[in-house]
N, C-alpha and C. Protein backbone atom coordinates (compact mmCIF):
# COMPACT_ATOMS: atom_id res chain seq x y z
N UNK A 1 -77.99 -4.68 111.96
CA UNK A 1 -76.96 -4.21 112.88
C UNK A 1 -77.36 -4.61 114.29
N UNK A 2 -76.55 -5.54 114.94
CA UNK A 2 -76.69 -5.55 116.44
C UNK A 2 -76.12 -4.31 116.82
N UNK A 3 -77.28 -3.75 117.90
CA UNK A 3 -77.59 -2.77 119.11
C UNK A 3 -76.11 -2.77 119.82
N UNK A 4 -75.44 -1.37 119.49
CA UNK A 4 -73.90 -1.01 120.09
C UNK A 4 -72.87 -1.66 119.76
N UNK A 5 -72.46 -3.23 119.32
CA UNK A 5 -71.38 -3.30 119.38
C UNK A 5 -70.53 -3.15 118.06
N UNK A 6 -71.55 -2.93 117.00
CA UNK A 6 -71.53 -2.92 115.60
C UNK A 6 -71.80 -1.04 115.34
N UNK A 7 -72.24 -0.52 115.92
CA UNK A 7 -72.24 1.13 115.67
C UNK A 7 -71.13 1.51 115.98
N UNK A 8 -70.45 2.81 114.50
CA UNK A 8 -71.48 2.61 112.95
C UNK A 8 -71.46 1.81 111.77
N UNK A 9 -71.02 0.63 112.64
CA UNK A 9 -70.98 -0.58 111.18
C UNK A 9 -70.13 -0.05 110.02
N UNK A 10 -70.67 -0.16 108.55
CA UNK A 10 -70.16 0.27 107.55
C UNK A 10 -70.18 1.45 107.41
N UNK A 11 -71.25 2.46 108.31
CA UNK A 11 -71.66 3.86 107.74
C UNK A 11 -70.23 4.90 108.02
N UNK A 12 -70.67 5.29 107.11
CA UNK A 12 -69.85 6.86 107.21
C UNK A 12 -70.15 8.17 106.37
N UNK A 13 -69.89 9.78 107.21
CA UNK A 13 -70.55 10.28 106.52
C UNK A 13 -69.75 10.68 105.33
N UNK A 14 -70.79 11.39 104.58
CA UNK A 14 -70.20 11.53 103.39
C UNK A 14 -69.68 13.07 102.78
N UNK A 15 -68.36 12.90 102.70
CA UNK A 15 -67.63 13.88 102.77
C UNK A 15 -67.51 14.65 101.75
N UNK A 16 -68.41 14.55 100.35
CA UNK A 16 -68.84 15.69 99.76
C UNK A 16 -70.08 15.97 99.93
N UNK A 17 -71.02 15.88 100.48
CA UNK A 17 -72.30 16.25 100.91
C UNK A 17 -72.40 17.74 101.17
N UNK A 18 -73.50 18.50 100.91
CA UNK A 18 -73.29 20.09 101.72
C UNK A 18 -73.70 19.72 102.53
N UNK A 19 -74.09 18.82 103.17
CA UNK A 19 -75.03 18.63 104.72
C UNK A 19 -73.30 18.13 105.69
N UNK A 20 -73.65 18.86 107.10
CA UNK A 20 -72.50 18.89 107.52
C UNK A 20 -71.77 17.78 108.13
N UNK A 21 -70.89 17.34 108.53
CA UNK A 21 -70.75 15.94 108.77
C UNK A 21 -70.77 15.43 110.39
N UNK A 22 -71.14 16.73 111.23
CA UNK A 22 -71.72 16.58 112.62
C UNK A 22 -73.25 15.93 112.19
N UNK A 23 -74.10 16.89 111.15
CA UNK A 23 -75.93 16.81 111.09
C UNK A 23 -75.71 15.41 110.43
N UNK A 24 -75.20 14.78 109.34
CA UNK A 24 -75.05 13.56 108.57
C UNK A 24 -75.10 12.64 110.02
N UNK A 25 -74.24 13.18 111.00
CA UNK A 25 -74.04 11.62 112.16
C UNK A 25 -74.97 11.88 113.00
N UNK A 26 -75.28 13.05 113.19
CA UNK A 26 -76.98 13.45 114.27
C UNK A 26 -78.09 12.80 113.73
N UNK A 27 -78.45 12.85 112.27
CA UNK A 27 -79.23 12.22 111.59
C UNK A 27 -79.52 10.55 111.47
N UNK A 28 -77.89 9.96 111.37
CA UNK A 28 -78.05 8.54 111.52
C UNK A 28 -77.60 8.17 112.55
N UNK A 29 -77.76 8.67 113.83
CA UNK A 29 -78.06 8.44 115.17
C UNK A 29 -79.31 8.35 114.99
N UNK A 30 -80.27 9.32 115.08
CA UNK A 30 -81.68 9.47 115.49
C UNK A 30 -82.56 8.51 114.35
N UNK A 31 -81.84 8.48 112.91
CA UNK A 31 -82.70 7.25 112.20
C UNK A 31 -82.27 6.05 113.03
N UNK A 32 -81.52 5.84 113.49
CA UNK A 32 -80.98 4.38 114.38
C UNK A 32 -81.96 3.98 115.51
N UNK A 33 -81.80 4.90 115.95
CA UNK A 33 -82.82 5.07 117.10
C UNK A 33 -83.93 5.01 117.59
N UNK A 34 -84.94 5.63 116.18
CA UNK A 34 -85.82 5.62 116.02
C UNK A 34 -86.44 4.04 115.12
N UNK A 35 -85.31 3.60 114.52
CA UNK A 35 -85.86 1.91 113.38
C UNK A 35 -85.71 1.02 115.03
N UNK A 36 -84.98 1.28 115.67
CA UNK A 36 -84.88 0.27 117.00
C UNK A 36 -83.53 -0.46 116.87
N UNK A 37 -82.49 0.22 115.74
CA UNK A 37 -81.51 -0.52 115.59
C UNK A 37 -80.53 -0.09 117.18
N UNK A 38 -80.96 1.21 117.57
CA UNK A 38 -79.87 1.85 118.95
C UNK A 38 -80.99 1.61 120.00
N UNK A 39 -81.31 0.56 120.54
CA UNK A 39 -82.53 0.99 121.67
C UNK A 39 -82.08 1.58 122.51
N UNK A 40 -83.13 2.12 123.56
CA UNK A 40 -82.79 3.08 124.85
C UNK A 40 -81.67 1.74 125.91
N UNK A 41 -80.96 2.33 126.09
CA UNK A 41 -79.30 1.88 127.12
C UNK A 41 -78.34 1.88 126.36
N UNK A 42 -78.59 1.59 124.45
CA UNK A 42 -77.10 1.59 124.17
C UNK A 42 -76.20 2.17 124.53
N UNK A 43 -75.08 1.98 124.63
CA UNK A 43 -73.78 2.82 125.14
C UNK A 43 -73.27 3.01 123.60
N UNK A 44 -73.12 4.43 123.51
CA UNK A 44 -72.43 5.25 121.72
C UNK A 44 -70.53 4.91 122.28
N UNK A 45 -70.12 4.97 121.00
CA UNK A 45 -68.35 5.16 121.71
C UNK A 45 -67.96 6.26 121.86
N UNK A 46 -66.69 6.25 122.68
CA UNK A 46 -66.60 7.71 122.95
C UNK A 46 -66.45 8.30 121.84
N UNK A 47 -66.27 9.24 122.11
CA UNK A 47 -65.90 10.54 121.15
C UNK A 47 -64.87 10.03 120.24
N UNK A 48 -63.64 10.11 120.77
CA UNK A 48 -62.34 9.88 120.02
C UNK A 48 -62.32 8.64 118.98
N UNK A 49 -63.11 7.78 120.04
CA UNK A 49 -62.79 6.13 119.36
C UNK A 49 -63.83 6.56 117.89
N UNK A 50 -65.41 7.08 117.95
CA UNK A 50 -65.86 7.53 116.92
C UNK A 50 -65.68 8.18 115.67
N UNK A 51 -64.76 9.11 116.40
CA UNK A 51 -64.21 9.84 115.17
C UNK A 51 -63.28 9.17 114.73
N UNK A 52 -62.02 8.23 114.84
CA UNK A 52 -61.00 7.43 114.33
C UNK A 52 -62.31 6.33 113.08
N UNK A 53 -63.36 6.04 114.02
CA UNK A 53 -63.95 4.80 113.14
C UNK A 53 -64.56 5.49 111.88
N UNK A 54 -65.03 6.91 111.64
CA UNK A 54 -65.36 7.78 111.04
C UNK A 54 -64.53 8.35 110.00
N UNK A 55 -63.71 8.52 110.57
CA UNK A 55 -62.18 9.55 109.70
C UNK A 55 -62.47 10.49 109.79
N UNK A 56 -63.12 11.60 110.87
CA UNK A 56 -63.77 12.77 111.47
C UNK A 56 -63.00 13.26 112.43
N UNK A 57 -62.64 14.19 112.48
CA UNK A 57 -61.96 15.29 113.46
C UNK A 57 -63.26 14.99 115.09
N UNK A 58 -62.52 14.90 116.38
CA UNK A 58 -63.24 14.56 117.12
C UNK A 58 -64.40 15.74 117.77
N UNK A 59 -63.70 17.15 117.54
CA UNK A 59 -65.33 17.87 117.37
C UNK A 59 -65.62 17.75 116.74
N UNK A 60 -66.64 17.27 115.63
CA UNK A 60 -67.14 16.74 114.54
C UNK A 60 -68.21 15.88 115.52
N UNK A 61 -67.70 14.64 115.92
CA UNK A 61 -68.41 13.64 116.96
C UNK A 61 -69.28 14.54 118.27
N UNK A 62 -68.01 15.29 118.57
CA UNK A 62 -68.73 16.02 120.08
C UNK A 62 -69.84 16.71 119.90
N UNK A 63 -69.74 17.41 118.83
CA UNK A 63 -71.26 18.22 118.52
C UNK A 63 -72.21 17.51 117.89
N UNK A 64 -71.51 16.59 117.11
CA UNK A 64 -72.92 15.71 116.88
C UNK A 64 -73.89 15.23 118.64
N UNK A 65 -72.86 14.75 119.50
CA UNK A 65 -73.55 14.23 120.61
C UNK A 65 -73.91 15.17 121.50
N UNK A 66 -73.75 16.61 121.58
CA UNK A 66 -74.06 17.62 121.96
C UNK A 66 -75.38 17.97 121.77
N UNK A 67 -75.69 18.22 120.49
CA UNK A 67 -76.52 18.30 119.73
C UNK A 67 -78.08 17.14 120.23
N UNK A 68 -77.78 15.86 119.94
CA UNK A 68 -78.08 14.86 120.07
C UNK A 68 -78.46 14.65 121.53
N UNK A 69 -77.67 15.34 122.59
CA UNK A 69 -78.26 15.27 124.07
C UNK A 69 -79.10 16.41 124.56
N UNK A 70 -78.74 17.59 123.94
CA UNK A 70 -79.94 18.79 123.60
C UNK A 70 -80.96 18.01 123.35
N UNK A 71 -81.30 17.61 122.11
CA UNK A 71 -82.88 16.76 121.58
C UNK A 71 -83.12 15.90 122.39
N UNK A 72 -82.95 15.35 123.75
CA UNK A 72 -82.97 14.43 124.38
C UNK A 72 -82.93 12.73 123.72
N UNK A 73 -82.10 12.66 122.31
CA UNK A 73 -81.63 11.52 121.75
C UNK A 73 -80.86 10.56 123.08
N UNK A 74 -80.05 11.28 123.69
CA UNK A 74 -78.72 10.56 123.82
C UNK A 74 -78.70 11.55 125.39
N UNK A 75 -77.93 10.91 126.24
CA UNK A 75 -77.55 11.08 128.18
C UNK A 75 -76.08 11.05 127.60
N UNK A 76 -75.37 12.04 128.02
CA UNK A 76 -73.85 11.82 128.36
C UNK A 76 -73.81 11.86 129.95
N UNK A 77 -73.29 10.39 130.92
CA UNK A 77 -72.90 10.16 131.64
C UNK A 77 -71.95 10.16 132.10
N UNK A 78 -70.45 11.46 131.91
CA UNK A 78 -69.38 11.45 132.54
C UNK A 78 -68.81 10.26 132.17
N UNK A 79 -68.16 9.41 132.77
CA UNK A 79 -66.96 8.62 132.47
C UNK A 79 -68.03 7.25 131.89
N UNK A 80 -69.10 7.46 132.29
CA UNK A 80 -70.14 6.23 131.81
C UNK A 80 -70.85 6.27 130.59
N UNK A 81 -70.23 7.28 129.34
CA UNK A 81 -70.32 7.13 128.18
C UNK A 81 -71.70 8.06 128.03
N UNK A 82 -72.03 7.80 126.72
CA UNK A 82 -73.16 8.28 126.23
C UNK A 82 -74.42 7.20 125.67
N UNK A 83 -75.44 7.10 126.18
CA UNK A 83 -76.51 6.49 125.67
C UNK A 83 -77.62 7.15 125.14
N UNK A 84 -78.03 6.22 124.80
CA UNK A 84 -79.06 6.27 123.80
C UNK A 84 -80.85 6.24 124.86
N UNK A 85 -81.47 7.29 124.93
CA UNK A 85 -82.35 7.49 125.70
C UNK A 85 -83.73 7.05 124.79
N UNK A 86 -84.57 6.68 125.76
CA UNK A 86 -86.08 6.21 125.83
C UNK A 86 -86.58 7.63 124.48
N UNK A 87 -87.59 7.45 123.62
CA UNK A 87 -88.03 8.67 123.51
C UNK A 87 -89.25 8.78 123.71
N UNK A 88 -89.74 9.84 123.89
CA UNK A 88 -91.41 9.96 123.93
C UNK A 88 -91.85 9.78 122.46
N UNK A 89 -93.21 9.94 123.08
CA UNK A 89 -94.30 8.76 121.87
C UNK A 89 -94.64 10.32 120.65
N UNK A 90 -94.25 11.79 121.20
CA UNK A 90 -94.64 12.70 120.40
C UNK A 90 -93.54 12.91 119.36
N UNK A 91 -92.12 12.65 120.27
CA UNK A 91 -90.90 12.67 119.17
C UNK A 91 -91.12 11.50 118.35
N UNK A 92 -91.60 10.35 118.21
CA UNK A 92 -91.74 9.17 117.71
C UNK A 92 -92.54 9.38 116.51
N UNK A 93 -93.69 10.29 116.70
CA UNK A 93 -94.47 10.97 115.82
C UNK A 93 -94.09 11.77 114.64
N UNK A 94 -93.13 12.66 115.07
CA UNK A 94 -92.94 13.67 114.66
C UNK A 94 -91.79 12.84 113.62
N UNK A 95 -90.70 12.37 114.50
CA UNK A 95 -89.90 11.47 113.95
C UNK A 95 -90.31 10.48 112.54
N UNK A 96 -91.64 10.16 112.28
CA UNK A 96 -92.41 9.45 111.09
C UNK A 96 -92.61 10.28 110.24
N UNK A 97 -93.33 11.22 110.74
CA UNK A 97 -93.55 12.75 109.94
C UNK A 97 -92.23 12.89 108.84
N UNK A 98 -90.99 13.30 109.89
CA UNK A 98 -89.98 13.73 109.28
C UNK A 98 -89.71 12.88 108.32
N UNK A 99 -89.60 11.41 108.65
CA UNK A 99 -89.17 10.34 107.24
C UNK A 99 -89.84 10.24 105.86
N UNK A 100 -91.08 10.46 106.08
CA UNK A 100 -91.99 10.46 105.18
C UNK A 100 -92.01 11.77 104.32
N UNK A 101 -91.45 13.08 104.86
CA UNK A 101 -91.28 14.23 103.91
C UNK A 101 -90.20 13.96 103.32
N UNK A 102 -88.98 13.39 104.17
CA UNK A 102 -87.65 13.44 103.67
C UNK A 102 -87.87 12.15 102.17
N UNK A 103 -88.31 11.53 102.38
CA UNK A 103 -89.13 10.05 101.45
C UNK A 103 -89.00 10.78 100.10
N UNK A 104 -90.32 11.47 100.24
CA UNK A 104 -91.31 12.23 99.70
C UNK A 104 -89.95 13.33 99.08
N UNK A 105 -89.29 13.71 99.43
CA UNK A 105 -88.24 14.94 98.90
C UNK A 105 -87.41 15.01 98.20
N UNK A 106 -87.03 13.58 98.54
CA UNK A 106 -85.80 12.77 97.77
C UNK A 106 -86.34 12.36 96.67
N UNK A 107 -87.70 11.59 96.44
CA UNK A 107 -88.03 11.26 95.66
C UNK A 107 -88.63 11.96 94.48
N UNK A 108 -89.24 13.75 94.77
CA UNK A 108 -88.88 14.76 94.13
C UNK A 108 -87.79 15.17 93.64
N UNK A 109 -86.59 14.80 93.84
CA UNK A 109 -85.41 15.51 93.54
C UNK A 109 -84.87 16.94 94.32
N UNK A 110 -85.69 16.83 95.30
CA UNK A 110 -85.34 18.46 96.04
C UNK A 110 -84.12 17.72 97.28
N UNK A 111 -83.18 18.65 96.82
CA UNK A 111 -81.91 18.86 97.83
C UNK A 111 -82.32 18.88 99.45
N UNK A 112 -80.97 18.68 100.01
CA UNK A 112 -81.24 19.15 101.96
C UNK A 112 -81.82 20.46 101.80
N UNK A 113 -80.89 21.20 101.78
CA UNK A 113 -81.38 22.80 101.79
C UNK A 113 -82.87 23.17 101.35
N UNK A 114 -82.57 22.57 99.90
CA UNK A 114 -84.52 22.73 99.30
C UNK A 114 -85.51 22.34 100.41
N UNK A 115 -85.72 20.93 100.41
CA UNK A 115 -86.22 20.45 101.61
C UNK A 115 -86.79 21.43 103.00
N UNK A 116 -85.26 21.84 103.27
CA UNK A 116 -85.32 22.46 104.51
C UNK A 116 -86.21 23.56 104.55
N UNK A 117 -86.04 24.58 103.77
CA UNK A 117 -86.84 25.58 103.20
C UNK A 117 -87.82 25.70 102.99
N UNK A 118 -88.34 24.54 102.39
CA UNK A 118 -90.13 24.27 102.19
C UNK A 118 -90.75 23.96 103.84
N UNK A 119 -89.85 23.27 104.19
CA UNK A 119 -90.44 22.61 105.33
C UNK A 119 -90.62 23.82 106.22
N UNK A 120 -89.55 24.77 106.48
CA UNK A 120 -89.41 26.22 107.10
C UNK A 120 -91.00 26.94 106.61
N UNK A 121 -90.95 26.74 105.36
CA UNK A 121 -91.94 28.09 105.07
C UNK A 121 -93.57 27.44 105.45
N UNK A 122 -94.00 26.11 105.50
CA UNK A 122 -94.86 25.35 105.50
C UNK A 122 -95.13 25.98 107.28
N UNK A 123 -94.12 25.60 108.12
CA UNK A 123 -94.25 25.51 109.28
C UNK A 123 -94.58 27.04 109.95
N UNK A 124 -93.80 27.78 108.93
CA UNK A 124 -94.11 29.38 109.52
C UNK A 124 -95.53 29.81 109.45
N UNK A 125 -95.95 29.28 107.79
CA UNK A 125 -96.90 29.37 107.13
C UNK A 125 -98.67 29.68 108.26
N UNK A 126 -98.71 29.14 109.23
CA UNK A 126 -99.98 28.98 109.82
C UNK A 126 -100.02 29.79 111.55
């Protein structure tokens, strides 16, 4: 995938999933992001144009990028769109971490939720 003008290419989320279809597009934002397919300046599309390319109700999009500018993923710049921000080298970390359980989870057969749960109780755990 060339960087912005091709995001989200073929993807779309998937609309029987229990995982929600804001977290499905928060998720393959930040995997994007993180492989180097979105580097830091991309410009995301707006909202509206996203959700049409999606077939997503446009809050659906907004909270994904809400969300996504909370985690410091993504800058919403007023009329100058939303990009895709630099990340630090600890989210980058953590970010490997996460792929490698999710790897590792899937390849167990344990669900989102399952997943989530272990990972919850692991983290409380100490």
């Amino acid at each position: 995938m060339t960087a912005g003008a091709s995001f989200p290419g073929n993807w779309k989320p998937n609309q029987a999933s229990t995982v929600a279809l804001y977290e499905q597009l928060r998720l393959h934002v930040i995997r994007l992001a993180d492989n180097g397919d979105l580097p830091p300046g991309t410009r995301l599309p707006a909202v509206r144009t996203l959700a049409g390319l999606l077939e997503v109700a446009p809050h659906t999009v907004a909270r994904a990028y809400k969300e996504l500018e909370a985690a410091g993923v993504v800058a919403t710049k007023g009329r100058n769109g939303t990009v895709v921000c630099a990340r630090d080298e600890r989210l980058d970390a953590l970010s490997l971490a996460a792929n490698a359980y999710a790897s590792v989870a899937k390849a167990q057969g344990a669900g989102f939720a399952e997943a989530v749960k272990l990972l919850a109780a692991a983290y409380d755990a100490d």
